[in-house]
Protein backbone atom coordinates (compact mmCIF):
# COMPACT_ATOMS: atom_id res chain seq x y z
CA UNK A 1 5.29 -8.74 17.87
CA UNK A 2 1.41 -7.69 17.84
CA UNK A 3 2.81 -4.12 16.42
CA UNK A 4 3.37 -5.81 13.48
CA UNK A 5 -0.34 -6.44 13.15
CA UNK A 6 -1.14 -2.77 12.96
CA UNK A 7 1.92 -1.65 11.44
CA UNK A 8 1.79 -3.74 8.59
CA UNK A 9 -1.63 -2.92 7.36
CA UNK A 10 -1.52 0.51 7.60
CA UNK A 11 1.72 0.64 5.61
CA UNK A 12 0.10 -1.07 2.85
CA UNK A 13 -3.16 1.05 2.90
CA UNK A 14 -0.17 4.22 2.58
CA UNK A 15 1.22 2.38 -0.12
CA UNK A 16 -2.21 1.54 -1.92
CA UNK A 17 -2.92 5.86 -1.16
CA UNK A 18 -0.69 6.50 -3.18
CA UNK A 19 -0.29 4.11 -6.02
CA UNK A 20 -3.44 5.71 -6.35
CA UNK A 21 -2.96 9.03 -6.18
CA UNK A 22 0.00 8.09 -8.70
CA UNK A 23 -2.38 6.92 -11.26
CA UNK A 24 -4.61 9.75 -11.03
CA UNK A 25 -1.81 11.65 -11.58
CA UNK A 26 -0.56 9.70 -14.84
CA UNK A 27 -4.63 9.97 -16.43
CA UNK A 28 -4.69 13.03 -15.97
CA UNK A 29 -1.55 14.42 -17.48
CA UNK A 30 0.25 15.78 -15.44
CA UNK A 31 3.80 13.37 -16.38
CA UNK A 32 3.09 14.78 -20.53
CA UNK A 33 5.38 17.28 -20.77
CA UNK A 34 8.27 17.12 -18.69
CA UNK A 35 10.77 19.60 -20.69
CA UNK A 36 8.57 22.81 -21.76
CA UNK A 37 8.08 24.13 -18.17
CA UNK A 38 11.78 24.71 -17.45
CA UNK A 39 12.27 26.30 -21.13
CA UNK A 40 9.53 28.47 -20.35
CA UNK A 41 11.06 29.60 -17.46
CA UNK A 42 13.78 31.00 -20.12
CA UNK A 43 11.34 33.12 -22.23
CA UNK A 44 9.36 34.61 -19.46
CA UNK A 45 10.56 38.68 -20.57
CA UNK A 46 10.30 41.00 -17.47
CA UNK A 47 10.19 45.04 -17.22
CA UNK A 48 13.37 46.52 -15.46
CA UNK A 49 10.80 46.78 -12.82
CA UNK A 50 11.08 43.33 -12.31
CA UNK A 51 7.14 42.82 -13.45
CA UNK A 52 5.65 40.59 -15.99
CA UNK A 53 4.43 42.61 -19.18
């Protein structure tokens, strides 16, 4: 039972690690454009080498 007295704080301060690094995330952009990376994947023209021009 006194597990639980370590276990349980230290799971929240995870969960509180990464709410933050969640919101960091979201004010600074990174969740804005969720679509144009995989298109871009599409256009990305290659030599017959197999190298970027």
């Amino acid at each position: 039972m006194s597990i639980l007295f370590l276990i349980i704080p230290f799971a929240l301060l995870i969960a509180l690690i990464f709410i933050i690094a969640f919101s960091y995330a979201v004010k600074k952009g990174q969740f804005e454009d969720l679509d144009t990376p995989a298109y871009r994947m599409l256009t990305d023209d290659e030599d017959t080498n197999g190298v970027k021009k």
